[in-house]
N, C-alpha and C. Protein backbone atom coordinates (compact mmCIF):
# COMPACT_ATOMS: atom_id res chain seq x y z
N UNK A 1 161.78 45.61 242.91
CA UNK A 1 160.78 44.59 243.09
C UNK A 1 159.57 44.95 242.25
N UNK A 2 159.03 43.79 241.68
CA UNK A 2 157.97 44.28 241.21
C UNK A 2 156.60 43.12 241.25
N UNK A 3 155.36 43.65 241.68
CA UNK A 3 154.06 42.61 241.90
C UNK A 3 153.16 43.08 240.92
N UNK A 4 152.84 42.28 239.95
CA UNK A 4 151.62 41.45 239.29
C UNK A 4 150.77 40.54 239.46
N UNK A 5 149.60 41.33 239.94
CA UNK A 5 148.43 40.24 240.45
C UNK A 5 149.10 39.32 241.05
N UNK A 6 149.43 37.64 240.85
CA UNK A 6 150.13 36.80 242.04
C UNK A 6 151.90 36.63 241.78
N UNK A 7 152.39 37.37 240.87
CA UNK A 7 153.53 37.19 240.99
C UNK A 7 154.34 38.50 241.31
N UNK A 8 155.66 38.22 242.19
CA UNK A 8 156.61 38.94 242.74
C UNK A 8 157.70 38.43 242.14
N UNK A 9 158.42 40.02 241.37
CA UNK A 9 159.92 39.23 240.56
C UNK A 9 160.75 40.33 241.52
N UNK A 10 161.93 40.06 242.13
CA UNK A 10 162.77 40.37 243.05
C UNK A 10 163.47 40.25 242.62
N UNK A 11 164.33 41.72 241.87
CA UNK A 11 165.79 41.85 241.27
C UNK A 11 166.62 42.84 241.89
N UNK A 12 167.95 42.41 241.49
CA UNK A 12 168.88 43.15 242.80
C UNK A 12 170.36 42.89 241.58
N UNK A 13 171.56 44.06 241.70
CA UNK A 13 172.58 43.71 241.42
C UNK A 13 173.39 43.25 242.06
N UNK A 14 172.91 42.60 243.60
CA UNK A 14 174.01 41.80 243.93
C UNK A 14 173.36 40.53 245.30
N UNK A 15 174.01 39.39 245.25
CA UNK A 15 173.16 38.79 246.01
C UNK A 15 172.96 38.74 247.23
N UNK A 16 173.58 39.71 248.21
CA UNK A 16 173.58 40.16 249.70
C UNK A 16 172.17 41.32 249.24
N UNK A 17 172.26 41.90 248.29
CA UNK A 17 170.82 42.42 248.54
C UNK A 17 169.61 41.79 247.51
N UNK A 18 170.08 41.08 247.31
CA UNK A 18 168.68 39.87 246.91
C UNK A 18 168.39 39.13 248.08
N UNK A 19 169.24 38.29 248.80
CA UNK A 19 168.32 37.59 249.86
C UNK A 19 168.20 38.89 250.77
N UNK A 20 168.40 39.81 251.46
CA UNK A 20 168.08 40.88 251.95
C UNK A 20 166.24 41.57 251.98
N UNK A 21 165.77 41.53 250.19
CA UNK A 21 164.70 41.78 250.05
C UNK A 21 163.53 40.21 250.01
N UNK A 22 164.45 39.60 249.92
CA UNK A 22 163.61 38.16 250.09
C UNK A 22 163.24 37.65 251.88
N UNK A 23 164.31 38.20 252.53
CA UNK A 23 163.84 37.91 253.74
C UNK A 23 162.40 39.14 254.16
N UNK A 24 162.89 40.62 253.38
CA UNK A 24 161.17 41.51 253.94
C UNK A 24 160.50 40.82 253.46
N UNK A 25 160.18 40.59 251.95
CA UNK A 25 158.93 40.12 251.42
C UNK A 25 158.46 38.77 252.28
N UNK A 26 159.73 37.82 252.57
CA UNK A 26 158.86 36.57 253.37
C UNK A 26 158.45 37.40 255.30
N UNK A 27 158.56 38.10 255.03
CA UNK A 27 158.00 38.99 256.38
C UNK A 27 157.20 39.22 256.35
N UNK A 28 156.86 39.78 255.01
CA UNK A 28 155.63 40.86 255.07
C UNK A 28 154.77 40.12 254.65
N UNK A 29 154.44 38.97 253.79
CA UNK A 29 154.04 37.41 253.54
C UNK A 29 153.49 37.26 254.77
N UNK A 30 154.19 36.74 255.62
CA UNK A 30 153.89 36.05 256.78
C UNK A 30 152.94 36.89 257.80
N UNK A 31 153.15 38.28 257.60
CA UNK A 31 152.83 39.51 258.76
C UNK A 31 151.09 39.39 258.46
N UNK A 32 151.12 39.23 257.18
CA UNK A 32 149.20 38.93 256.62
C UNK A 32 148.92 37.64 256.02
N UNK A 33 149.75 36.95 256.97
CA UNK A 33 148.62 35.26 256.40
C UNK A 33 148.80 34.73 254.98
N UNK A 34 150.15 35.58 254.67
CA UNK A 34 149.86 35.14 252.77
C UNK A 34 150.87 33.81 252.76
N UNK A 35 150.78 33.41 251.36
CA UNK A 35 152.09 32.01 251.20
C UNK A 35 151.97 32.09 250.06
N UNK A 36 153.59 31.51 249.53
CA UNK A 36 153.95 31.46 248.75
C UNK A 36 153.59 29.86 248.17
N UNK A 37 153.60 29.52 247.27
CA UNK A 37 153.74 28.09 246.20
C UNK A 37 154.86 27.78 246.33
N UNK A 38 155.31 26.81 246.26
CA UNK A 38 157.23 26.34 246.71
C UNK A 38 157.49 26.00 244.63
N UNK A 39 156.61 25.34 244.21
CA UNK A 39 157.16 24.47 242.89
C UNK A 39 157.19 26.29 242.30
N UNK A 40 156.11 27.30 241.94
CA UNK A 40 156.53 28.70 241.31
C UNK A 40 157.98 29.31 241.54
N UNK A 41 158.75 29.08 242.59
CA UNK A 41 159.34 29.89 243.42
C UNK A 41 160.33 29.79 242.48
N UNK A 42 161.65 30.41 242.48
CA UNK A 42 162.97 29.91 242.39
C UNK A 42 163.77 31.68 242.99
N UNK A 43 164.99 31.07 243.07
CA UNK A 43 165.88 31.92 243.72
C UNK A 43 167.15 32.34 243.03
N UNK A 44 167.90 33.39 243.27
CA UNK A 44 169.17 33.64 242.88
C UNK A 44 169.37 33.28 241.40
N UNK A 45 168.38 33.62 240.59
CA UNK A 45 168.36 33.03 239.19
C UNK A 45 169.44 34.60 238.28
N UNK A 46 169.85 33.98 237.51
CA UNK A 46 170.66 35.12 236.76
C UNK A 46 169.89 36.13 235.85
N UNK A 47 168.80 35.09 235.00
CA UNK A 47 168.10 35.86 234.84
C UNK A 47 166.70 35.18 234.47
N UNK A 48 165.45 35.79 234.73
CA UNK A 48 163.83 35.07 234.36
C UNK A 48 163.22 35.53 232.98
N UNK A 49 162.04 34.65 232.84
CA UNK A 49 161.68 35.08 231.55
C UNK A 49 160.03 35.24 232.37
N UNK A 50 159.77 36.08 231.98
CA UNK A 50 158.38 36.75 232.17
C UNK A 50 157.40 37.36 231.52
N UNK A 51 156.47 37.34 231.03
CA UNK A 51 155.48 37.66 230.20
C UNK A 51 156.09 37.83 228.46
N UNK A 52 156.92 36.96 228.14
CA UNK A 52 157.50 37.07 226.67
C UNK A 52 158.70 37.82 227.18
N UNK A 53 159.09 38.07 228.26
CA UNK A 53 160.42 39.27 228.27
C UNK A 53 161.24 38.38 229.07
N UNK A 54 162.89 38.79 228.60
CA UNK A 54 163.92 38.09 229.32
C UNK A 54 164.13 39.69 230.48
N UNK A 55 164.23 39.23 231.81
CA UNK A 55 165.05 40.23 233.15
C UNK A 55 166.18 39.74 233.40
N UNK A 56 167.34 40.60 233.41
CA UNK A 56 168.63 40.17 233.86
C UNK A 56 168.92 41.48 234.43
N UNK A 57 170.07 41.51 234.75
CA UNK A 57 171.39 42.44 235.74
C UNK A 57 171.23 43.35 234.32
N UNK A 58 171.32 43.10 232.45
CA UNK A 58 171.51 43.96 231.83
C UNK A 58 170.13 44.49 231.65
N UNK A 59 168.89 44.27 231.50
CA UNK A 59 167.68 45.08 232.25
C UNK A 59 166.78 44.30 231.65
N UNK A 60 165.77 45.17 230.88
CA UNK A 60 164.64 43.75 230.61
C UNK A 60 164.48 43.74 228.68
N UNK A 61 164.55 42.42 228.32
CA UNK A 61 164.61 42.16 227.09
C UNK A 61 163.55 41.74 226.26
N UNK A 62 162.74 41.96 225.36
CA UNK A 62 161.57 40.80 224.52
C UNK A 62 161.93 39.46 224.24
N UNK A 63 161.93 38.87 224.17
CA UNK A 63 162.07 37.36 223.92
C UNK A 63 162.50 37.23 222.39
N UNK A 64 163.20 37.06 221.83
CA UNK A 64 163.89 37.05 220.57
C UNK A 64 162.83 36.27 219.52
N UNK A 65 162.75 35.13 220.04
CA UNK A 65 161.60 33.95 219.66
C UNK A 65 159.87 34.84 218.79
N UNK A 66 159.66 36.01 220.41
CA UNK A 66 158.47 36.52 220.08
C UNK A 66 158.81 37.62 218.91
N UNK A 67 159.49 38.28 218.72
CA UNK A 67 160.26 39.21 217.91
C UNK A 67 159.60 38.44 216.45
N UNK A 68 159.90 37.25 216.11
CA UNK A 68 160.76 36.67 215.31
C UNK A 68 158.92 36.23 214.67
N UNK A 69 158.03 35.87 215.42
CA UNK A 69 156.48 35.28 215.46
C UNK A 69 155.94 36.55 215.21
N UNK A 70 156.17 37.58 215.36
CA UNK A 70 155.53 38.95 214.82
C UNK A 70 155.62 39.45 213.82
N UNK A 71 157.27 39.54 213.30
CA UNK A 71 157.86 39.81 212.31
C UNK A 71 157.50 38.96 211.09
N UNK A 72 156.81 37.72 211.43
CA UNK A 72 156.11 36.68 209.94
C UNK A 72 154.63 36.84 210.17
């Protein structure tokens, strides 16, 4: 798991322990008054793109695109 200022990215190699850590975090959410945004959210995604970087199951990638805008 990992938190940046307001975002939480929740990765797991398998999906019994992805919703597993999604049910603490909506615990521990709830235990101090916090909430989530519903439209930010998404779930069980294969893989996200985050600050220019692709996260998947194979680990975390630069964005090919940004690679490509540096390199000119």
């Amino acid at each position: 798991m990992l938190v940046f200022f307001d975002d939480i990215l929740n990765y797991n190699m398998s999906l019994s322990k992805h919703l597993g850590h999604i049910r603490v975090v909506f615990s521990t959410l709830c235990e101090h008054n916090l909430f989530l945004k519903h439209t930010k959210c998404s779930f069980a995604k294969r893989w996200v793109e985050y600050l220019g970087h692709f996260i998947s199951k194979d680990g975390v990638a630069m964005d090919p695109a940004k690679i490509v805008a540096m390199q000119s």
